[in-house]
N, C-alpha and C. Protein backbone atom coordinates (compact mmCIF):
# COMPACT_ATOMS: atom_id res chain seq x y z
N UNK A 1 15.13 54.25 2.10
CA UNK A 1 14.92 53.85 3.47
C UNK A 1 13.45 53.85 3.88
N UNK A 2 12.69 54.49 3.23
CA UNK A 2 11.13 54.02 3.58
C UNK A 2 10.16 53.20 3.23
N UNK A 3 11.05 52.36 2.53
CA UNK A 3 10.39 51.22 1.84
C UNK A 3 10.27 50.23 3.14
N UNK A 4 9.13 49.44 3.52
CA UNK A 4 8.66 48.36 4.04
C UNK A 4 9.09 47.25 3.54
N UNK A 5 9.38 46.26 4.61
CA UNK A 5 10.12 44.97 4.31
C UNK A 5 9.06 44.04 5.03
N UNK A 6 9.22 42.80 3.88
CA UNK A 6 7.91 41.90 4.87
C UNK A 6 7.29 41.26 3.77
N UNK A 7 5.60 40.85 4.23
CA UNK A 7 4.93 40.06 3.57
C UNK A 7 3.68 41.17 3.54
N UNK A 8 3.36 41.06 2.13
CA UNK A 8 1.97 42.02 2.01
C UNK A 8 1.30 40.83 2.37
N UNK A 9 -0.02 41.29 3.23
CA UNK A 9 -1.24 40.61 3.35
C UNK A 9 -1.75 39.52 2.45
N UNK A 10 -1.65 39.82 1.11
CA UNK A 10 -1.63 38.81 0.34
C UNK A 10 -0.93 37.58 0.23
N UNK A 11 0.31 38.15 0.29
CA UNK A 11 1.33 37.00 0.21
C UNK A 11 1.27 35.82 1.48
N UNK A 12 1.17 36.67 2.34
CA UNK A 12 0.86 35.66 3.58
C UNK A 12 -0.65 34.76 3.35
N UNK A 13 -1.48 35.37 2.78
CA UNK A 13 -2.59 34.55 2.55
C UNK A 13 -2.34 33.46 1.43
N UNK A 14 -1.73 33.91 0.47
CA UNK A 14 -1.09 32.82 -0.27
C UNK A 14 0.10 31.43 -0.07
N UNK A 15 0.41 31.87 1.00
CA UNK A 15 1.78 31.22 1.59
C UNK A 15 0.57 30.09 2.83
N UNK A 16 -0.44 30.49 3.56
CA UNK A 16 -1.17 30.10 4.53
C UNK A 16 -2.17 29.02 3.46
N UNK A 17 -2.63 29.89 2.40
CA UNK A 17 -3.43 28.47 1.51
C UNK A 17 -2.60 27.59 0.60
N UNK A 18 -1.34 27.69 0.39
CA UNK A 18 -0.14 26.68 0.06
C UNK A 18 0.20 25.58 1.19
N UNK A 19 0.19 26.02 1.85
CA UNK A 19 0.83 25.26 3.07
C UNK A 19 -0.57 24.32 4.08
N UNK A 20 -1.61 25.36 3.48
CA UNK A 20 -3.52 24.36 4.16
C UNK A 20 -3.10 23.23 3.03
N UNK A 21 -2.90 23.52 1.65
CA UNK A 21 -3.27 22.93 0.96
C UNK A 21 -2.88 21.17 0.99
N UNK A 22 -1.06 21.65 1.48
CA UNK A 22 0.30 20.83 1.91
C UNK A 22 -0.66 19.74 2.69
N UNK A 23 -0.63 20.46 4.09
CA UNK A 23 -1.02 19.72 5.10
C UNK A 23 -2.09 18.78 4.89
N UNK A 24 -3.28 19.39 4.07
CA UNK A 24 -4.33 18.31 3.69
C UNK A 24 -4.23 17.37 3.02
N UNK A 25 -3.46 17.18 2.14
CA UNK A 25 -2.34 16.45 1.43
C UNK A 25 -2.22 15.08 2.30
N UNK A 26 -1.65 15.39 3.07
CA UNK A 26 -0.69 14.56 3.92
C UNK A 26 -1.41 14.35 4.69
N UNK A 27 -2.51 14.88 5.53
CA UNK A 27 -3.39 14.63 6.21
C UNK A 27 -4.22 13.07 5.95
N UNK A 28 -4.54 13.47 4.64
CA UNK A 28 -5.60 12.21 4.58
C UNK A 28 -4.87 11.35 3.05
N UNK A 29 -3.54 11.55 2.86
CA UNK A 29 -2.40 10.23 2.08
C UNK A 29 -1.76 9.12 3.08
N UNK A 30 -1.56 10.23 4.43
CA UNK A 30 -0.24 9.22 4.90
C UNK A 30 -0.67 8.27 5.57
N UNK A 31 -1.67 7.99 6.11
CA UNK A 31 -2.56 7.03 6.45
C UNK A 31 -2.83 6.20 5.86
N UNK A 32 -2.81 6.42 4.14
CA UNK A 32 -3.08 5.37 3.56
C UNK A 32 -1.27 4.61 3.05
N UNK A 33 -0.76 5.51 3.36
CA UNK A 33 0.62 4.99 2.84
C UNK A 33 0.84 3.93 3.97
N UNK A 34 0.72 4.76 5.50
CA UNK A 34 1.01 3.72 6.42
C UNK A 34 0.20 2.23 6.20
N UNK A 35 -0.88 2.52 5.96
CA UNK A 35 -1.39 1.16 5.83
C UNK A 35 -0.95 0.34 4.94
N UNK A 36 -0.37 1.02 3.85
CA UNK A 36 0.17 0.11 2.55
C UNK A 36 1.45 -0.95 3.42
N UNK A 37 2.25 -0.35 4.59
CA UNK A 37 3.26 -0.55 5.08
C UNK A 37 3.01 -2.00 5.63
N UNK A 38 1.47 -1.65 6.85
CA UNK A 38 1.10 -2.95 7.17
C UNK A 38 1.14 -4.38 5.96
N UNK A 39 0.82 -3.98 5.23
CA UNK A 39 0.47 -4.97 4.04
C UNK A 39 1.83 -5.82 3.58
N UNK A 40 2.81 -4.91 3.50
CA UNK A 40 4.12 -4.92 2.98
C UNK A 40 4.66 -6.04 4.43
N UNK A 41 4.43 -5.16 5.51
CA UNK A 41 4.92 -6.16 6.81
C UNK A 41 4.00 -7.77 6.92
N UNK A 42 3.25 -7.95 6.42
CA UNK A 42 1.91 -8.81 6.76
C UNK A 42 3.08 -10.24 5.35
N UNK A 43 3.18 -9.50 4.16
CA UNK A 43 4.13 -10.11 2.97
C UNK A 43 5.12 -11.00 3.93
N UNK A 44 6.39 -9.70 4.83
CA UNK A 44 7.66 -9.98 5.10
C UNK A 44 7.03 -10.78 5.91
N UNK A 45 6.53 -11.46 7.08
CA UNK A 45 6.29 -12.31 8.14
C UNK A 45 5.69 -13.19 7.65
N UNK A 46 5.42 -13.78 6.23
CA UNK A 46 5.28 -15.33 5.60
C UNK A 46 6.47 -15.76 5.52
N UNK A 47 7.85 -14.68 5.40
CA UNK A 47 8.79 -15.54 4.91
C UNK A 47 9.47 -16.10 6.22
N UNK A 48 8.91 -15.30 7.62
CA UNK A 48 10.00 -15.68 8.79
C UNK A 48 8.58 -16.71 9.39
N UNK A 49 8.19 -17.87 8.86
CA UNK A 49 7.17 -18.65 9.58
C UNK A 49 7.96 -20.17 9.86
N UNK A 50 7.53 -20.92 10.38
CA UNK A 50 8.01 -21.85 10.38
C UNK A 50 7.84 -23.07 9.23
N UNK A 51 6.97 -22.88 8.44
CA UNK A 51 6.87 -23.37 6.84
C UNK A 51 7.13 -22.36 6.15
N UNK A 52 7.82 -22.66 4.83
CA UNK A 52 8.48 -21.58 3.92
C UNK A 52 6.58 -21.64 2.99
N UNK A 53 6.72 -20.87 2.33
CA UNK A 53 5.30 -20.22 1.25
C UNK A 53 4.92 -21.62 0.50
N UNK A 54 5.90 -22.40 -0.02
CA UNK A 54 5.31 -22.96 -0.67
C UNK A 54 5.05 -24.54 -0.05
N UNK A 55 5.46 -24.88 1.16
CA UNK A 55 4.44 -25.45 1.65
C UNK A 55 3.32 -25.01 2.24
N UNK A 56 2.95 -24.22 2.50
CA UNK A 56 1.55 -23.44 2.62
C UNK A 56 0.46 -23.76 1.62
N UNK A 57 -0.92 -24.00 2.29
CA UNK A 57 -1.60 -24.14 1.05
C UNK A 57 -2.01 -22.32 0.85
N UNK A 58 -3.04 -22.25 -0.08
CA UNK A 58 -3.48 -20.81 -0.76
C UNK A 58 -4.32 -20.53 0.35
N UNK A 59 -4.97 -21.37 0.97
CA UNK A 59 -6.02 -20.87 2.09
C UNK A 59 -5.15 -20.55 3.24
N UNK A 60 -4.27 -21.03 3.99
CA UNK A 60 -3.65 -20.92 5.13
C UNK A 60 -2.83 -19.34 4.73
N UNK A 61 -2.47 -19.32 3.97
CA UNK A 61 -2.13 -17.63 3.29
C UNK A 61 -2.86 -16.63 3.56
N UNK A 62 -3.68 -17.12 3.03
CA UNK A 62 -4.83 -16.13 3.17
C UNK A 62 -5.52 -15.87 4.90
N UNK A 63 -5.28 -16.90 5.78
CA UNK A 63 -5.59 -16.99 6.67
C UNK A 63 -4.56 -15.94 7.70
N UNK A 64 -3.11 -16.05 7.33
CA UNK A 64 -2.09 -15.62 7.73
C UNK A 64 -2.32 -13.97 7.42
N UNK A 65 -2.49 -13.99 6.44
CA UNK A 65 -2.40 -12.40 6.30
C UNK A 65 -3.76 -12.09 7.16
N UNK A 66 -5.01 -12.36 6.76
CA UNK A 66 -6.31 -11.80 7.27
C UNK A 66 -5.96 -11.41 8.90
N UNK A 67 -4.76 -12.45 9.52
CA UNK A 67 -5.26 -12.41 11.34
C UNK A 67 -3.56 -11.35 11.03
N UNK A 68 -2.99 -11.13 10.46
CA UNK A 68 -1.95 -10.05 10.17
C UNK A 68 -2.83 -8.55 10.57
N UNK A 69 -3.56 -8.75 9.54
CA UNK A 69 -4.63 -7.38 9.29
C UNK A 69 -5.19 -6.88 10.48
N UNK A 70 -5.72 -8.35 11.01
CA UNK A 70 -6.74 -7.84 11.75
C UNK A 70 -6.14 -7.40 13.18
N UNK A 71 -5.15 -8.16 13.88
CA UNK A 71 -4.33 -7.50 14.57
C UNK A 71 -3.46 -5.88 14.31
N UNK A 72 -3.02 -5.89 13.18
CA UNK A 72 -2.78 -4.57 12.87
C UNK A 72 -3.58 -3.16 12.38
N UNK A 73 -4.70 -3.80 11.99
CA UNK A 73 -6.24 -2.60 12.02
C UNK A 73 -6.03 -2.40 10.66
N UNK A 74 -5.44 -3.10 9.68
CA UNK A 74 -5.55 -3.06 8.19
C UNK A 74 -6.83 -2.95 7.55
N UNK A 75 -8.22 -1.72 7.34
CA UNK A 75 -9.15 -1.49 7.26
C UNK A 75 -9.26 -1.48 5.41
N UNK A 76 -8.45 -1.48 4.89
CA UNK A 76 -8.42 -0.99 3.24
C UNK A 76 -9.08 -2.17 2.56
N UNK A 77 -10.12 -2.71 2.00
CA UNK A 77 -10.65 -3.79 1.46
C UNK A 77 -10.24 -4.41 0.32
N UNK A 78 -9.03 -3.59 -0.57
CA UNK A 78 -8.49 -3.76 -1.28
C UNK A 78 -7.02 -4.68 -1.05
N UNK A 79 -7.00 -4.45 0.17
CA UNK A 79 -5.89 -5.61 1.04
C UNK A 79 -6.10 -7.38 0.61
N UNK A 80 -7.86 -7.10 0.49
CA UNK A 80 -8.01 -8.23 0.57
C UNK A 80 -8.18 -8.75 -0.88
N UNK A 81 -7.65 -8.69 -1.64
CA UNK A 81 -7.39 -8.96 -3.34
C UNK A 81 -6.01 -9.98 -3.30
N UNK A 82 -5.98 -11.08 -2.61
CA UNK A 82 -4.47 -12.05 -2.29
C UNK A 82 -4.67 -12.60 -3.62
N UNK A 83 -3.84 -12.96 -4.20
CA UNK A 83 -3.10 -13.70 -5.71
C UNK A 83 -2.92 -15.04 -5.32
N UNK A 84 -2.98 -15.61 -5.49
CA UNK A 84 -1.58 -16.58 -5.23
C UNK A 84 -1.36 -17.49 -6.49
N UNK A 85 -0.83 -17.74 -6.69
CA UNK A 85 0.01 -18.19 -8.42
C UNK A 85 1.10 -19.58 -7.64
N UNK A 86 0.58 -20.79 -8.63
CA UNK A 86 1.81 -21.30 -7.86
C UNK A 86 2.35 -22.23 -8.99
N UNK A 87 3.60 -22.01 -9.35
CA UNK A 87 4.66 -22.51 -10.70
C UNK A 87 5.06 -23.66 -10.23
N UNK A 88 5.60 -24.13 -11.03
CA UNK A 88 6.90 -25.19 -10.93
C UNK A 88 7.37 -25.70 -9.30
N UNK A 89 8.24 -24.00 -9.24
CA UNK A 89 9.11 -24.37 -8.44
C UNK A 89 9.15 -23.30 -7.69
N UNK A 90 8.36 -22.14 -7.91
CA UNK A 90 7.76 -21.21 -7.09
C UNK A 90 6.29 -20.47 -6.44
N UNK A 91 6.41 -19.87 -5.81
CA UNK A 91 5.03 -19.63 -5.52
C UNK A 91 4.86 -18.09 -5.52
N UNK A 92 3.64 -17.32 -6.11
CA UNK A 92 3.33 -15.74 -6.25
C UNK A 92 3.12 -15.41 -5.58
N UNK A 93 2.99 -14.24 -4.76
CA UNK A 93 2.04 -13.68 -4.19
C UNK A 93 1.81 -12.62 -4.21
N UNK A 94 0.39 -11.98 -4.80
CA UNK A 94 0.15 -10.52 -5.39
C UNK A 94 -0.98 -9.88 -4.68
N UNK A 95 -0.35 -8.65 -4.24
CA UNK A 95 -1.58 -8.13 -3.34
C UNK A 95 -1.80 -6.66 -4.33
N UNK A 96 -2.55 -6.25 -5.41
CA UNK A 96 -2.57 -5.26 -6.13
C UNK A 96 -4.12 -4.55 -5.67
N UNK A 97 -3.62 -3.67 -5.37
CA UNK A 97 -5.30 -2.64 -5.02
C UNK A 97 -5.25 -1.16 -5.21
N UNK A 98 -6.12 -0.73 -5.46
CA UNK A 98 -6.20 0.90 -5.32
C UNK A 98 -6.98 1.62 -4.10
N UNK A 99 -6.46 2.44 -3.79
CA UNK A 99 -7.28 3.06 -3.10
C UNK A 99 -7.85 4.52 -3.51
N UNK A 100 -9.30 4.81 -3.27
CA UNK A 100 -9.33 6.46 -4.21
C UNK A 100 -9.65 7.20 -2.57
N UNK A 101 -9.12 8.43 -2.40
CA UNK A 101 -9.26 9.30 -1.15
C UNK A 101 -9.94 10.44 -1.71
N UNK A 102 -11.03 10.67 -0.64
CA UNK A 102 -11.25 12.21 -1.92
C UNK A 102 -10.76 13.25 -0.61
N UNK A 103 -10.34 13.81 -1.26
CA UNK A 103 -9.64 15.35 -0.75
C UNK A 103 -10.73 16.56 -0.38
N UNK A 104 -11.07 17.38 -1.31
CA UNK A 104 -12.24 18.27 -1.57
C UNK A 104 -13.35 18.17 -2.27
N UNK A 105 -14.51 18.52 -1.99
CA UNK A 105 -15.34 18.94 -3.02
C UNK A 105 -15.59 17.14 -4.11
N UNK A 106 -15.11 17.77 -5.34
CA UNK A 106 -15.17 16.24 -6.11
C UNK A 106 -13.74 16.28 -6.33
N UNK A 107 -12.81 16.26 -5.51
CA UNK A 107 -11.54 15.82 -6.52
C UNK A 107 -11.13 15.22 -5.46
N UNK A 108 -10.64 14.16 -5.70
CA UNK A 108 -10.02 12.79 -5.08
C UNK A 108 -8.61 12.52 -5.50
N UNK A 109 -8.15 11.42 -4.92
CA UNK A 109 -6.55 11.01 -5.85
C UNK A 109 -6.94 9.69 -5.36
N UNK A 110 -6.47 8.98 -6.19
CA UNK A 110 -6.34 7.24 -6.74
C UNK A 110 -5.14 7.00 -6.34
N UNK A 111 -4.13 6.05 -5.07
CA UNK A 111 -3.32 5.43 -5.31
C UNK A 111 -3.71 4.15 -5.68
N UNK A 112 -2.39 4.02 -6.14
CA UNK A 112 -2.38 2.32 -6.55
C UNK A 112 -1.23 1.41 -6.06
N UNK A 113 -1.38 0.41 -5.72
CA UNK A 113 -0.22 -0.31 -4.65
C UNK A 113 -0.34 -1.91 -5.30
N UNK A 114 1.33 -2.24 -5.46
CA UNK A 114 1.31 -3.20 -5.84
C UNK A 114 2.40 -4.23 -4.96
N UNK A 115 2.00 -4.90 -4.33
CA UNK A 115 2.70 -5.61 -3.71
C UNK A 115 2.79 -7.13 -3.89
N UNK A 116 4.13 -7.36 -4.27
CA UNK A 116 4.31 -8.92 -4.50
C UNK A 116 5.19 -9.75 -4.23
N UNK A 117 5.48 -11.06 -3.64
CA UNK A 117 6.28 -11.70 -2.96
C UNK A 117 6.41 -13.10 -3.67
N UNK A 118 7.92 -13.05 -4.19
CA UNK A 118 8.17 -14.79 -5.15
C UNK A 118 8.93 -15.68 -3.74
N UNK A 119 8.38 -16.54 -3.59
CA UNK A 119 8.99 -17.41 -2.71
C UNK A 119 10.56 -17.78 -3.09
N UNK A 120 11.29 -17.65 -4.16
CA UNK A 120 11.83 -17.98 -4.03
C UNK A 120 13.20 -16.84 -3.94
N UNK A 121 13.16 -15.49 -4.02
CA UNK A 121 13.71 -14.69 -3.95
C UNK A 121 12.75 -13.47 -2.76
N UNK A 122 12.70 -14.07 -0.79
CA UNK A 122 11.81 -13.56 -0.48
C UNK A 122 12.44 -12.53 0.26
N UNK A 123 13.56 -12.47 0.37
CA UNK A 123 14.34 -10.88 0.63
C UNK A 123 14.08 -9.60 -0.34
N UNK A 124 13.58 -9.92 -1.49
CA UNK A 124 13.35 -8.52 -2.20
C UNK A 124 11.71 -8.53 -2.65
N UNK A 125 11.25 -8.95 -1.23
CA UNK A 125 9.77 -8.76 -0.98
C UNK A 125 9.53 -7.12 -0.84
N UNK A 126 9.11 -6.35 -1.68
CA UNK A 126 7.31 -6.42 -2.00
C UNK A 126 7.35 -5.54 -2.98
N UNK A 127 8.16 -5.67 -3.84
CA UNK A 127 7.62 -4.31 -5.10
C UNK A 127 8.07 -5.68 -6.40
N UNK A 128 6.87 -5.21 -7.07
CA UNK A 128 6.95 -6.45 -8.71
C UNK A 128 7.75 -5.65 -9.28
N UNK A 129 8.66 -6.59 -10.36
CA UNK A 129 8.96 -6.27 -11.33
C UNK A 129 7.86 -5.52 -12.40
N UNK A 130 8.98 -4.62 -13.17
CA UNK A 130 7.78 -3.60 -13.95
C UNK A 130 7.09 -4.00 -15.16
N UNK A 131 7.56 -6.11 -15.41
CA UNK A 131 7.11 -6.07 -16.23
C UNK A 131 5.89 -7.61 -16.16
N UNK A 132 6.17 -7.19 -14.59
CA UNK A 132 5.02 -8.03 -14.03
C UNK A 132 3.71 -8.03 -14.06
N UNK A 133 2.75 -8.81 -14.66
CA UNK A 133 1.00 -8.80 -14.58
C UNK A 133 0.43 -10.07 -13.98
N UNK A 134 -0.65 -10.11 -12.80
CA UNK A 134 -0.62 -11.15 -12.46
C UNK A 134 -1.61 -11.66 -13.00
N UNK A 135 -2.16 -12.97 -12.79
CA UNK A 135 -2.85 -13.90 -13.03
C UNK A 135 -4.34 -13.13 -13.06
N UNK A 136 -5.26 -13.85 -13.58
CA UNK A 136 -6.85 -13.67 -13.05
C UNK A 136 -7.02 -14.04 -12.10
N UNK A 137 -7.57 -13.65 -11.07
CA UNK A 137 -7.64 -14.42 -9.66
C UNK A 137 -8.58 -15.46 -9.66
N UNK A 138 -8.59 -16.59 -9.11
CA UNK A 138 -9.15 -17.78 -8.88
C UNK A 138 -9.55 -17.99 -7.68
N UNK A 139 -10.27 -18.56 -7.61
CA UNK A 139 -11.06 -18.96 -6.58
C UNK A 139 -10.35 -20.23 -5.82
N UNK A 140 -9.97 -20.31 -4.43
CA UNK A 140 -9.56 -21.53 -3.97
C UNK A 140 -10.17 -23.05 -3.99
């Protein structure tokens, strides 16, 4: 019965720099996740336009997303890496970028986001197939 129940001092300091650690985490990721979202939404609203993608030329795309961005505060410069690939009988569209965040000191984390939209299947807009690589990008 005289044993103490609880958190030694330590433990609470350990539990307090687990949980700083958490929060910083998330602090300066989810921001970039949200923005990935914009990007993803900027994709879905080519397909509800009043020309489908592939009458679009590559510039008017590009035009579409940029005033997407810029209304939505899409700041990531890597946004601006547009693909566009255009086949046969479909049309690409690859938005692949990284972003690096640094966290502390020198250690950072690298996401990487790949977003891509086939005109002709544009309901299962925005994640590539895994065995997808896109083009070299070209110049319009």
């Amino acid at each position: 019965m005289n044993y103490q129940k609880g958190m030694s001092s330590l433990s609470l300091l350990l539990v307090l720099a687990v949980s700083g650690f958490f929060l910083l985490c998330a602090f300066k990721l989810i921001p970039v996740y949200s923005e990935n979202q914009y990007i993803v939404s900027a994709l879905q609203s080519l397909r509800d336009r009043d020309k489908t993608v592939d009458q679009m030329s590559p510039s008017e795309i590009h035009k579409h997303l940029q005033n997407f961005y810029t209304v939505n505060g899409v700041r990531s410069k890597g946004a601006n890496n547009i693909v566009v690939e255009r086949e046969r009988n479909r049309s690409i569209i690859t938005i692949y970028y990284e972003v690096k965040v640094p966290l502390f000191y020198n250690i950072s984390v690298v996401l990487d986001f790949k977003n891509y939209m086939d005109s002709t299947k544009p309901d299962e807009c925005c994640k590539a197939p895994v065995d997808y690589r896109p083009k070299a990008k070209k110049d319009d």
